[in-house]
N, C-alpha and C. Protein backbone atom coordinates (compact mmCIF):
# COMPACT_ATOMS: atom_id res chain seq x y z
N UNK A 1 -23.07 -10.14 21.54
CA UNK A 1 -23.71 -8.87 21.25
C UNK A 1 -23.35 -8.40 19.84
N UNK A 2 -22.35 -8.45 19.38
CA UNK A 2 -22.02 -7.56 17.84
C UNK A 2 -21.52 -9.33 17.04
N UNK A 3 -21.84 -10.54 17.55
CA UNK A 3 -22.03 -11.63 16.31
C UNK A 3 -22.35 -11.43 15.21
N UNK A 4 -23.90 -10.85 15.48
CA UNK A 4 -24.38 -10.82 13.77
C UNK A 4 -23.42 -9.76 13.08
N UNK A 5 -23.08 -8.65 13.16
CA UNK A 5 -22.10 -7.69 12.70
C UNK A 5 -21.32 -8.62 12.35
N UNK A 6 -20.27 -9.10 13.14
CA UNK A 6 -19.04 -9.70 12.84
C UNK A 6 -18.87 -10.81 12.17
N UNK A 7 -20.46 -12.01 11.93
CA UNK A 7 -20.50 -12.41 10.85
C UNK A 7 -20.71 -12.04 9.38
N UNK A 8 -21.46 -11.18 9.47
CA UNK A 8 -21.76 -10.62 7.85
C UNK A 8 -20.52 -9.96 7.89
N UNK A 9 -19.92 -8.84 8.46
CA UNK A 9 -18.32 -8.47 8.07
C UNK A 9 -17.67 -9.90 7.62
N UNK A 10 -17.18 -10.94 8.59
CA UNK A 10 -16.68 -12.14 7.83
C UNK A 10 -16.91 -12.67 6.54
N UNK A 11 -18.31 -12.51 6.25
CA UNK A 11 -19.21 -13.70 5.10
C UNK A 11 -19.08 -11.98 4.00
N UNK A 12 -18.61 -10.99 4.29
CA UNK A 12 -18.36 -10.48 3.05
C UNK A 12 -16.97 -10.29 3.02
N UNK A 13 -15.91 -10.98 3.72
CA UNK A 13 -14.66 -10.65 3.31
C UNK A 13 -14.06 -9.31 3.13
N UNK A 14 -14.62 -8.66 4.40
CA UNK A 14 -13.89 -7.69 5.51
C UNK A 14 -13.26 -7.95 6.74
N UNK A 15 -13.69 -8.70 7.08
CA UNK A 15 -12.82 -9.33 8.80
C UNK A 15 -12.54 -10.87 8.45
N UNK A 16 -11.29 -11.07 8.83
CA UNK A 16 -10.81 -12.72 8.64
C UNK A 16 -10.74 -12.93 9.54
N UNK A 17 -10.34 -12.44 10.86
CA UNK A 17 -10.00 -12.46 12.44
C UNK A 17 -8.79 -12.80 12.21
N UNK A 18 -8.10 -13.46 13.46
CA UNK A 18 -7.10 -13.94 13.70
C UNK A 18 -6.78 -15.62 13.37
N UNK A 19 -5.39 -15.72 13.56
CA UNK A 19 -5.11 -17.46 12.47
C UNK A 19 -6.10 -18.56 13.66
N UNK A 20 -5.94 -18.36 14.67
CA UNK A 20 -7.41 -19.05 15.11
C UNK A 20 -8.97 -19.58 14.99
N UNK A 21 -9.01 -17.77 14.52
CA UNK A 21 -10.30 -18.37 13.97
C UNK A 21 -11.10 -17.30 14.78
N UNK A 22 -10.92 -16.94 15.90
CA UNK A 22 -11.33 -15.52 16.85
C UNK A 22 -11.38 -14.28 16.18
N UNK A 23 -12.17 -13.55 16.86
CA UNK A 23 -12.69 -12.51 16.44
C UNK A 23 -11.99 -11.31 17.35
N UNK A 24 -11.99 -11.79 18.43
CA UNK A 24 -11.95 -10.74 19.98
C UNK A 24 -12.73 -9.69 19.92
N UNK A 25 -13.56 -9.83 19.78
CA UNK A 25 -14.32 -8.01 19.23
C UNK A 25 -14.02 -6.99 20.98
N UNK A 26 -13.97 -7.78 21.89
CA UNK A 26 -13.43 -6.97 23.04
C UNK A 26 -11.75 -6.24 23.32
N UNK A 27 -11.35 -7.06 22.44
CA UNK A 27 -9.92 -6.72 22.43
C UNK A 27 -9.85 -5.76 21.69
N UNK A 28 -8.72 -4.70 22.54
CA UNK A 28 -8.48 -3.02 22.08
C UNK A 28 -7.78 -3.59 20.40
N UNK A 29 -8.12 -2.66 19.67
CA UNK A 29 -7.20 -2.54 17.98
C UNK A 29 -5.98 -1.96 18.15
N UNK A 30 -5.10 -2.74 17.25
CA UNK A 30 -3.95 -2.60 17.47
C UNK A 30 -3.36 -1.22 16.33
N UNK A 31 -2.45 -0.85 16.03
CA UNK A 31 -2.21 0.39 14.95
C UNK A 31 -2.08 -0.46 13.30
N UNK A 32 -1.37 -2.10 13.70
CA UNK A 32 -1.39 -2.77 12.23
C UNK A 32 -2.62 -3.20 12.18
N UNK A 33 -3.57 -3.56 13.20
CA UNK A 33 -5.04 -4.07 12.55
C UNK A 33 -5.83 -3.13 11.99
N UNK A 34 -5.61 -2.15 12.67
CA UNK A 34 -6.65 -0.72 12.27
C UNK A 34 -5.93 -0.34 11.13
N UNK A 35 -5.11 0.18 10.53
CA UNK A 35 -4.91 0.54 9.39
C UNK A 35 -4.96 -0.61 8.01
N UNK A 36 -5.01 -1.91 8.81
CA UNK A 36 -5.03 -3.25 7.83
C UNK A 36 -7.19 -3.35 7.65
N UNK A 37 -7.24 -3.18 9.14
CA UNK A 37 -8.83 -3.24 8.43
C UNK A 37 -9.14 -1.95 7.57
N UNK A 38 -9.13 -0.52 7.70
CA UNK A 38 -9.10 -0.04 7.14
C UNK A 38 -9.11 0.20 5.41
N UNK A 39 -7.60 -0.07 5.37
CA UNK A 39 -7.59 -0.05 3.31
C UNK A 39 -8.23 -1.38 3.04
N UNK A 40 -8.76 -2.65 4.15
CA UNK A 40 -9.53 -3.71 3.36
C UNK A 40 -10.90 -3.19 3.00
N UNK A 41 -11.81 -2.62 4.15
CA UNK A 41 -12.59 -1.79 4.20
C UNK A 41 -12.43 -0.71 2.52
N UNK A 42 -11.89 -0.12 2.61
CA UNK A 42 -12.09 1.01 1.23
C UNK A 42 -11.78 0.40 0.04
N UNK A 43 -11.10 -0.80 -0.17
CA UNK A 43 -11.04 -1.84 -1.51
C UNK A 43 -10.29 -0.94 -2.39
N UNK A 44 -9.29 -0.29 -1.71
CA UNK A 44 -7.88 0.97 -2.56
C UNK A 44 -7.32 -0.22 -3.39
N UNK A 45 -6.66 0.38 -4.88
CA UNK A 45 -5.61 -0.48 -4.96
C UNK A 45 -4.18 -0.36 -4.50
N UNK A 46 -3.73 -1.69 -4.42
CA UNK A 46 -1.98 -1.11 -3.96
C UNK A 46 -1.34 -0.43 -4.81
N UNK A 47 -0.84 0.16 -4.16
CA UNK A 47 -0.03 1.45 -5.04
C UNK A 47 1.46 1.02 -4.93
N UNK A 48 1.61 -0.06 -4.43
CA UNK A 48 3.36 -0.51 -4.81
C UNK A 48 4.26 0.07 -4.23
N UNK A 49 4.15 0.19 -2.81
CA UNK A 49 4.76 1.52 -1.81
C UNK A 49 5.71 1.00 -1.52
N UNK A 50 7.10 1.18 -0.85
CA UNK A 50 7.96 0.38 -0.28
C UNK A 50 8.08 0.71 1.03
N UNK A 51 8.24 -0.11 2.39
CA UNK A 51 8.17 -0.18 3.34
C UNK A 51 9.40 0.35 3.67
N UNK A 52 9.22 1.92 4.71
CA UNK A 52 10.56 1.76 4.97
C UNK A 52 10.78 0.91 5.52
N UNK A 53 12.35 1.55 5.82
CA UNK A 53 13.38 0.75 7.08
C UNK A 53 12.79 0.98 8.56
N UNK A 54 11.89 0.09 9.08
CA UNK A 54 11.85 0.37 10.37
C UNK A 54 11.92 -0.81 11.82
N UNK A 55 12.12 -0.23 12.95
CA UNK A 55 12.58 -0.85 14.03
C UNK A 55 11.65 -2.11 14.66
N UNK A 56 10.31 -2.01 14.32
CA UNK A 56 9.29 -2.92 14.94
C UNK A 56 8.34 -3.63 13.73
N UNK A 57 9.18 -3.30 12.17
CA UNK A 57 8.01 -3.97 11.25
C UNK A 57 9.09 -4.13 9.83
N UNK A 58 8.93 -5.30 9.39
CA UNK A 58 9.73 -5.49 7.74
C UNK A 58 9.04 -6.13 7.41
N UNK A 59 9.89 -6.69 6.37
CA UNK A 59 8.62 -6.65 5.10
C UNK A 59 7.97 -8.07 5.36
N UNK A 60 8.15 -8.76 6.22
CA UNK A 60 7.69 -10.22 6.07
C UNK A 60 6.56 -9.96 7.38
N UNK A 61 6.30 -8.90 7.90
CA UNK A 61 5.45 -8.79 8.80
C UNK A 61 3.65 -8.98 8.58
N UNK A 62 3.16 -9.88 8.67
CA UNK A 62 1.88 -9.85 8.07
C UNK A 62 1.56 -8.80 7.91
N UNK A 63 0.89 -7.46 8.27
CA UNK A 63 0.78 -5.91 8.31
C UNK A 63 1.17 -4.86 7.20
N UNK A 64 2.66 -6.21 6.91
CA UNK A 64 3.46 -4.95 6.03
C UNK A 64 3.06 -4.10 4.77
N UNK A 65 2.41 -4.47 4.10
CA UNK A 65 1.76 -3.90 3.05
C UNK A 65 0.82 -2.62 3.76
N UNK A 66 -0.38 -2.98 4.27
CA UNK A 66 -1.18 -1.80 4.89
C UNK A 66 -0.30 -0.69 6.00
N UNK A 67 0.49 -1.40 6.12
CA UNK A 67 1.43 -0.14 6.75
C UNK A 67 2.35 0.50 5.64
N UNK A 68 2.83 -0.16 4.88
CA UNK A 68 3.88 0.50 4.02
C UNK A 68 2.59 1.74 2.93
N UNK A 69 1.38 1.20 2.70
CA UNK A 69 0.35 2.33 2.26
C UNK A 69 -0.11 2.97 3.10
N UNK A 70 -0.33 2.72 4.08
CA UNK A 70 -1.18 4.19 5.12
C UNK A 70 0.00 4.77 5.74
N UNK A 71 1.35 4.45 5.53
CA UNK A 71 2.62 5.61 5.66
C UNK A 71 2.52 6.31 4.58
N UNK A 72 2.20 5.82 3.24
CA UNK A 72 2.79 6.62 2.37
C UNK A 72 1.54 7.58 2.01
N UNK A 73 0.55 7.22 2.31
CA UNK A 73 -0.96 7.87 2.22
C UNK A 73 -1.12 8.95 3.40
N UNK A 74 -0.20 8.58 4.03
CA UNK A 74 -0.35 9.84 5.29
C UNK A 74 -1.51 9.31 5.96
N UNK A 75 -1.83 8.74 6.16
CA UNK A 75 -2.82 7.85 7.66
C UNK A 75 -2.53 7.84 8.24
N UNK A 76 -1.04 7.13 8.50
CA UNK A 76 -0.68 6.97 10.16
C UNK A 76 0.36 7.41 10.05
N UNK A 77 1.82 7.69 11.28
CA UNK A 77 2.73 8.39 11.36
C UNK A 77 3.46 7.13 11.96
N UNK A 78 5.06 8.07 12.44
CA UNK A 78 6.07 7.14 12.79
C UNK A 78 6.17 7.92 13.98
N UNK A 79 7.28 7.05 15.26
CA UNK A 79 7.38 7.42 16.49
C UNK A 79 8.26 9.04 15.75
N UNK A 80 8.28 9.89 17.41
CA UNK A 80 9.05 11.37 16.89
C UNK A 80 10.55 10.92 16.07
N UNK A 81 10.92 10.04 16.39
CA UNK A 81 12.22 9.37 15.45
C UNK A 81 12.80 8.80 14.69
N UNK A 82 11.37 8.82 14.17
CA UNK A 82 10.84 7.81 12.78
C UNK A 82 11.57 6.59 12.41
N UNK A 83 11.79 5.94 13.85
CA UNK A 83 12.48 4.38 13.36
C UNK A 83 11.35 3.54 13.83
N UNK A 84 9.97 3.79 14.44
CA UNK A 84 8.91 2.68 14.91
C UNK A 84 7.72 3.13 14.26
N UNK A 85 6.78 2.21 13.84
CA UNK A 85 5.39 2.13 13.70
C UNK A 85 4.63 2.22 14.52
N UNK A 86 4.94 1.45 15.54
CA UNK A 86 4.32 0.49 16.86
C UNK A 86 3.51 0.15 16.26
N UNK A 87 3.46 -1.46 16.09
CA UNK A 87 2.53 -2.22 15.24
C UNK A 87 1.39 -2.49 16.05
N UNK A 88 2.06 -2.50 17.63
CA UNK A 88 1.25 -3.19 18.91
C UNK A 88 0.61 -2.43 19.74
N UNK A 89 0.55 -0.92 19.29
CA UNK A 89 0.23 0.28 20.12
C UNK A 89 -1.25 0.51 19.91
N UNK A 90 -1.89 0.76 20.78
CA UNK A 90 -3.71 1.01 20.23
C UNK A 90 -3.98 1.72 19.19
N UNK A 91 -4.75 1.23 18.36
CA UNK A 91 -4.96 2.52 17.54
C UNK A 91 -5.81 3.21 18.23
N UNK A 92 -5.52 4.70 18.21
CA UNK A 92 -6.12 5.92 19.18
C UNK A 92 -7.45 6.54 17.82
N UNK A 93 -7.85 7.55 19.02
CA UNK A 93 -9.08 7.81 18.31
C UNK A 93 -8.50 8.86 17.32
N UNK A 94 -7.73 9.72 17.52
CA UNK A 94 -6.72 10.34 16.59
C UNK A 94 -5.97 10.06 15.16
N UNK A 95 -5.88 8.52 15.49
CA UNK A 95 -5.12 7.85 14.56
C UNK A 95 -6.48 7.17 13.69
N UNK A 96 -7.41 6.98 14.02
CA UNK A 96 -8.62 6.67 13.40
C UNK A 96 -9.54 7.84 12.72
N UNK A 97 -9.09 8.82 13.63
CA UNK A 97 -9.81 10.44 12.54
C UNK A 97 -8.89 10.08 11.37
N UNK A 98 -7.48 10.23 11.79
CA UNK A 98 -6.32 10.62 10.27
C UNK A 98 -6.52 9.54 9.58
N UNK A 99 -7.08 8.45 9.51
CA UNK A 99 -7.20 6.76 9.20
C UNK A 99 -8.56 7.51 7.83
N UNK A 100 -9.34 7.67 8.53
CA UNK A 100 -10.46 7.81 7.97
C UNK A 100 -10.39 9.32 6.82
N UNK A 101 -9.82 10.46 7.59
CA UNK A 101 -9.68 11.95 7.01
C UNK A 101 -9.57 11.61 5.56
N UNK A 102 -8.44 10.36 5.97
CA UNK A 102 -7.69 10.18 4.12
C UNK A 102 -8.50 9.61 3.54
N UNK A 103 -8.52 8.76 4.03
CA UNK A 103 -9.67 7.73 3.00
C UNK A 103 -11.06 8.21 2.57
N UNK A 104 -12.10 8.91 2.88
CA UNK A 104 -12.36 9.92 3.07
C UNK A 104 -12.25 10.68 1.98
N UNK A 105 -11.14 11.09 1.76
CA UNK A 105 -10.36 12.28 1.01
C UNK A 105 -10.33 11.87 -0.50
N UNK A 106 -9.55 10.10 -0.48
CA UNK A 106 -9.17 10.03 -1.35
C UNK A 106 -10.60 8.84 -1.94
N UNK A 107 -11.36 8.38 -1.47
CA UNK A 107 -12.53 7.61 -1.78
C UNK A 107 -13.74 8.08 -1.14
N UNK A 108 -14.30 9.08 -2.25
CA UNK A 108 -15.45 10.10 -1.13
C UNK A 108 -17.05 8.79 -1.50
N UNK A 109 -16.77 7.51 -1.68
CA UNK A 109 -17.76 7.06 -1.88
C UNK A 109 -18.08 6.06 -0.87
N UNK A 110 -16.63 5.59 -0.27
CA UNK A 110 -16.63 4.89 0.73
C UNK A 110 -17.70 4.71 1.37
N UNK A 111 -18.19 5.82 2.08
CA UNK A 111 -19.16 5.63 3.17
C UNK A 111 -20.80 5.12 2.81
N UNK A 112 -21.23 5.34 1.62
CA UNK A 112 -21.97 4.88 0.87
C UNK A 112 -22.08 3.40 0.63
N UNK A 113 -20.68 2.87 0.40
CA UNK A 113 -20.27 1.82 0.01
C UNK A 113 -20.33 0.62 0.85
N UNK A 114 -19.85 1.32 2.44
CA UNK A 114 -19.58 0.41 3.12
C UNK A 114 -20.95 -0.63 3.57
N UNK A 115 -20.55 -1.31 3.81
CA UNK A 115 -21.88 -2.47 4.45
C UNK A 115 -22.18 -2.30 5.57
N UNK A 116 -24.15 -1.79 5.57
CA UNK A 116 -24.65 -2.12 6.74
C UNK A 116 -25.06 -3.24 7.37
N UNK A 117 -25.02 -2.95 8.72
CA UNK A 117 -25.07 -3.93 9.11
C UNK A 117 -24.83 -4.03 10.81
């Protein structure tokens, strides 16, 4: 059902899927995919952020970059004790308003930009 989508996302180098080669388009988004598709989606540059210190993500974590920017961009948040990301936690529809609010905020062309499809 969403193939053709998920090929032209692929064939423009927005979605890579997973090291398989899968897509899962049924499978729930995780908080590192959604904020990783995300800043691929808006084509930000890195801003050279440093990752904190945290309990479920360092720096060798595939993720780590799009998390160490949508922390510091204020996109996404940390558990109330600010030692977890949860890399593996759904991204909620909440966390996809604040995902977007910013980006949004800080690239008001985005939506223009993005590819239909």
């Amino acid at each position: 059902m969403g193939a053709p989508s998920i090929e032209a996302a692929a064939s423009a180098g927005l979605l890579s899927g997973y090291p398989d080669g899968t897509f899962r388009p049924n499978q729930v988004l995780t908080r590192a995919e959604g904020v990783t598709l995300f800043l691929r989606l808006s084509k930000q540059p890195d801003p050279q952020v440093a990752l904190p210190v945290l309990e479920d993500i360092g720096p060798n974590h595939w993720a780590a970059r799009p998390v160490a920017i949508g922390l510091a961009a204020g996109m996404v948040g940390l558990s109330a004790d600010n030692k977890w990301f949860l890399t593996d936690a759904p991204l909620t529809r909440g966390d996809l308003a604040r995902i977007q609010g910013v980006l949004f905020t800080r690239d008001p062309d985005l939506p223009r930009n993005c590819p239909k499809g």
